[in-house]
N, C-alpha and C. Protein backbone atom coordinates (compact mmCIF):
# COMPACT_ATOMS: atom_id res chain seq x y z
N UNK A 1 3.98 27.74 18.81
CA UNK A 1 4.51 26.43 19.10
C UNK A 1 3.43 25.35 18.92
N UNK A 2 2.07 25.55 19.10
CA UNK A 2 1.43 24.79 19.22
C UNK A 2 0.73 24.21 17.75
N UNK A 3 1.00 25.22 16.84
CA UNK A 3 0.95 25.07 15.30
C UNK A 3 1.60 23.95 14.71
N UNK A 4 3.01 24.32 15.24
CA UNK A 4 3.94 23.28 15.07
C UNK A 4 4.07 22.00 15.27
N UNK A 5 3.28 21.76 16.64
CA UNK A 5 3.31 20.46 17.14
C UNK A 5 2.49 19.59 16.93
N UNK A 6 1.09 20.92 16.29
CA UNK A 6 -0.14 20.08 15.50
C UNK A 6 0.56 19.43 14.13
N UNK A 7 1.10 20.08 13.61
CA UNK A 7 1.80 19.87 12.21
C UNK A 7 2.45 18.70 12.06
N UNK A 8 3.38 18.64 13.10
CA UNK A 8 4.12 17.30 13.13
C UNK A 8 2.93 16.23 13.45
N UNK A 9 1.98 16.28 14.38
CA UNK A 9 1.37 14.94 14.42
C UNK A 9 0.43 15.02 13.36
N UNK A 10 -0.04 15.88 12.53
CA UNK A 10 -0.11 15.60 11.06
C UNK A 10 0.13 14.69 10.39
N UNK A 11 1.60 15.26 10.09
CA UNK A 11 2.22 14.48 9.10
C UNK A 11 2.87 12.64 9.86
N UNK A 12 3.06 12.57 11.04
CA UNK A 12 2.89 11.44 11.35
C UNK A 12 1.80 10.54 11.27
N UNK A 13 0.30 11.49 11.73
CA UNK A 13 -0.86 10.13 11.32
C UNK A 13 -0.42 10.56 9.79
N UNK A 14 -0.35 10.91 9.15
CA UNK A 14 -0.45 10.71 7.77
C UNK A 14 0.50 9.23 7.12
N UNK A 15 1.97 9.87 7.87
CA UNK A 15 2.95 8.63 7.65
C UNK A 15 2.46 7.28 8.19
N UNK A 16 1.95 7.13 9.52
CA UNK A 16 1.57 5.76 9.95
C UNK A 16 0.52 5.40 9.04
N UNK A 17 -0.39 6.17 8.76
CA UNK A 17 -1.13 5.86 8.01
C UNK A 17 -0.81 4.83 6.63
N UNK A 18 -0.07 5.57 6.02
CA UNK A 18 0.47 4.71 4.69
C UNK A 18 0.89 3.36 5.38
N UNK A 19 1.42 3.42 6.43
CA UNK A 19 2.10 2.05 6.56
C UNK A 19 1.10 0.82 7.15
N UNK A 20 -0.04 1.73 7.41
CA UNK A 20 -1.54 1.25 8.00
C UNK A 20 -1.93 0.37 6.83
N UNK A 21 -1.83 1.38 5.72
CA UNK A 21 -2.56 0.88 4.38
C UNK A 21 -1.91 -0.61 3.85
N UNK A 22 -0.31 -0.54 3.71
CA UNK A 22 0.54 -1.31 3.15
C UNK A 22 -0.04 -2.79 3.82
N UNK A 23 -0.14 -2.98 5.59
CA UNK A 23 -0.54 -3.66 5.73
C UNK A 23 -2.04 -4.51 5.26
N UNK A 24 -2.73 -3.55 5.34
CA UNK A 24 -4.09 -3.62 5.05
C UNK A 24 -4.28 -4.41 3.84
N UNK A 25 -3.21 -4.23 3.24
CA UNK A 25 -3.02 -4.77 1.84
C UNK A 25 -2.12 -6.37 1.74
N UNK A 26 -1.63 -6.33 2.71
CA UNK A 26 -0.44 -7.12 3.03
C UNK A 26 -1.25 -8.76 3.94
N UNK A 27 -1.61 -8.37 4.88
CA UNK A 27 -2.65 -9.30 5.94
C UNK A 27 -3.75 -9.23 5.22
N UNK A 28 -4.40 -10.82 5.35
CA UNK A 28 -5.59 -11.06 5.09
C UNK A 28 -6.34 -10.37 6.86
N UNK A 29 -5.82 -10.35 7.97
CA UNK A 29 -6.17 -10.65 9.45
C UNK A 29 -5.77 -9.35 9.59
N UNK A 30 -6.21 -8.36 9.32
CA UNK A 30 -5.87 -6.59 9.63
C UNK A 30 -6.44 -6.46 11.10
N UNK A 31 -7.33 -6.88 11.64
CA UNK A 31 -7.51 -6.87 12.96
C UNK A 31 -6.98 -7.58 14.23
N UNK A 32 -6.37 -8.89 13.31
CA UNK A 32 -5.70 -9.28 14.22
C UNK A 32 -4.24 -8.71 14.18
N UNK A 33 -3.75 -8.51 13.06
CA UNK A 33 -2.44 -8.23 12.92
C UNK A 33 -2.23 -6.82 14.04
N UNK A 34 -3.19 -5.72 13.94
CA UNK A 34 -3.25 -4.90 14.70
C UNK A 34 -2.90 -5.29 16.18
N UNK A 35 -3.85 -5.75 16.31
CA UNK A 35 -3.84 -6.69 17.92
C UNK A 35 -2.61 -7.05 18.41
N UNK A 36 -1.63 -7.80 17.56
CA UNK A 36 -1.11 -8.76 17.72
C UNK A 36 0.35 -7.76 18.22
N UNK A 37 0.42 -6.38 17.35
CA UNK A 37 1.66 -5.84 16.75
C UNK A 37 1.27 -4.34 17.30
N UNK A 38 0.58 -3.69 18.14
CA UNK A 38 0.60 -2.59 17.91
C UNK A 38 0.25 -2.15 19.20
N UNK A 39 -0.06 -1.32 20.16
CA UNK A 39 -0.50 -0.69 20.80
C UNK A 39 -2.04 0.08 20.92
N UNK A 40 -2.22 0.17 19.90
CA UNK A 40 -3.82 0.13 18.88
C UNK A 40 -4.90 -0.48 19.45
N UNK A 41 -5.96 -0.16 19.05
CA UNK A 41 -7.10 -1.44 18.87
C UNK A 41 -7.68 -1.09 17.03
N UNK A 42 -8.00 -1.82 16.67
CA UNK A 42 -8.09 -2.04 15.12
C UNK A 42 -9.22 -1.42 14.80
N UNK A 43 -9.54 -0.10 15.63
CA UNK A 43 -10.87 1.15 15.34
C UNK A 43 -9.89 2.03 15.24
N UNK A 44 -9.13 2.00 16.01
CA UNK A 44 -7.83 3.16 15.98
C UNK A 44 -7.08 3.06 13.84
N UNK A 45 -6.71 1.83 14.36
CA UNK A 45 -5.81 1.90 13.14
C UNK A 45 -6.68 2.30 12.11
N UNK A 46 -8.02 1.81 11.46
CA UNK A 46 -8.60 2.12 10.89
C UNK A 46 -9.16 3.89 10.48
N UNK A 47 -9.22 4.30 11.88
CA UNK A 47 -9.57 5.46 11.88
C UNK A 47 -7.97 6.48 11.11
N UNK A 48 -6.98 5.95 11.72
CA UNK A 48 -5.63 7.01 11.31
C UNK A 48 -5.49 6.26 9.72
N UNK A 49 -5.80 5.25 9.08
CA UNK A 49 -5.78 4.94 7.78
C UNK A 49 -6.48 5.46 7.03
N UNK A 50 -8.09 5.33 7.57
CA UNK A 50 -8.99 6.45 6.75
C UNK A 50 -8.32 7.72 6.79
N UNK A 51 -8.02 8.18 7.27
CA UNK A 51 -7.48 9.70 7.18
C UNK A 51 -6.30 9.81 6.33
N UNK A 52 -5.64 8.93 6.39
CA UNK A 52 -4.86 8.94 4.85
C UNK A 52 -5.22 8.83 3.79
N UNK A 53 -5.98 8.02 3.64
CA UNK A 53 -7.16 8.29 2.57
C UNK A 53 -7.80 9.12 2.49
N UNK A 54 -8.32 9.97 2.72
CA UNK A 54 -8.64 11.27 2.98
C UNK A 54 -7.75 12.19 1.77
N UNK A 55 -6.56 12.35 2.66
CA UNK A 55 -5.78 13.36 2.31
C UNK A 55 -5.24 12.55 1.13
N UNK A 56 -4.68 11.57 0.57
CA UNK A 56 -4.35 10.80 -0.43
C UNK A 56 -4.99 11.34 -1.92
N UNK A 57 -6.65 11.03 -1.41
CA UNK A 57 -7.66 10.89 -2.56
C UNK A 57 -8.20 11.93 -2.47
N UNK A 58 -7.76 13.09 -1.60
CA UNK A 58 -9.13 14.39 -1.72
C UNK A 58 -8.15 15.31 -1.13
N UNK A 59 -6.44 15.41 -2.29
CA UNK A 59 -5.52 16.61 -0.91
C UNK A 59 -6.13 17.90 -1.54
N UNK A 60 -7.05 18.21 -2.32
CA UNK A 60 -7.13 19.66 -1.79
C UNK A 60 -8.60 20.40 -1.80
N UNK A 61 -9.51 19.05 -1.18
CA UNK A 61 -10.81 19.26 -0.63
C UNK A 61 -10.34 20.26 0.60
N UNK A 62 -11.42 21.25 0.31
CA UNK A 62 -11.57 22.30 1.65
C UNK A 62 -12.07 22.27 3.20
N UNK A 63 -12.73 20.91 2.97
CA UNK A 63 -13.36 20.34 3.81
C UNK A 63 -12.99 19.46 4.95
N UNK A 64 -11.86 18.81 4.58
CA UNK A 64 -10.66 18.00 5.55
C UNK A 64 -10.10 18.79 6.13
N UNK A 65 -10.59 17.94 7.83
CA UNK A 65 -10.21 17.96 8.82
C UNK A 65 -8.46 18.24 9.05
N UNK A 66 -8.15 18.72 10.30
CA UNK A 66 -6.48 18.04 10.21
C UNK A 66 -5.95 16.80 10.47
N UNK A 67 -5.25 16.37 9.81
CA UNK A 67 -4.83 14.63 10.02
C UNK A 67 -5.12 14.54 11.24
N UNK A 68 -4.13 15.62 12.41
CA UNK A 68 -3.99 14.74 13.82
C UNK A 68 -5.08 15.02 14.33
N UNK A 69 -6.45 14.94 13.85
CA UNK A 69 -7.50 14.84 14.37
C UNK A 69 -8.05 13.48 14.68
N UNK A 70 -7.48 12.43 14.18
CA UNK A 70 -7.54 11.13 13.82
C UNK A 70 -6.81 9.98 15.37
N UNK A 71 -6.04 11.08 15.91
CA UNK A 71 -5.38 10.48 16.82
C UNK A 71 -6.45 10.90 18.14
N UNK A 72 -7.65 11.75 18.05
CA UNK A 72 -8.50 11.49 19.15
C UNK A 72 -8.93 10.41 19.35
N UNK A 73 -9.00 9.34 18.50
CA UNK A 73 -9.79 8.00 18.82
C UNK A 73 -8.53 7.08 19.64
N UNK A 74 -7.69 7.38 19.95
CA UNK A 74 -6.49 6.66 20.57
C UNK A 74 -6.85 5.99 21.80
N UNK A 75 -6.76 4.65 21.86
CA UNK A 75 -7.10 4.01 23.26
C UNK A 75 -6.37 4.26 24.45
């Protein structure tokens, strides 16, 4: 069970992630927008975005972590 539940928060930082990025791309004010809109602090978001990047640009480096490792930095 616990495989499983890692798995899913996986693929969720992975999903928030993209939508991390879109913004990132979207706002000039990525730290504030964070702030403004999220539950976050804008080390968080950054941190679960890098990790999409990660897996994005390097999916079958041996070396990456699991996504929901990304959600330890959670405030």
């Amino acid at each position: 069970m616990a495989d499983a539940v890692l798995a899913v928060l996986s693929e969720t930082v992975l999903t928030i992630g993209a939508l991390l990025d879109e913004v990132f791309d979207t706002y000039p004010d990525f730290d504030g927008w964070v702030l403004d809109n999220l539950p976050l602090r804008p080390h968080t978001a950054e941190r679960i975005r890098a990790m999409y990047h990660l897996y994005r640009f390097r999916p079958d480096s041996p070396e990456l972590p699991e996504a929901w490792r990304a959600l330890w930095s959670l405030d």
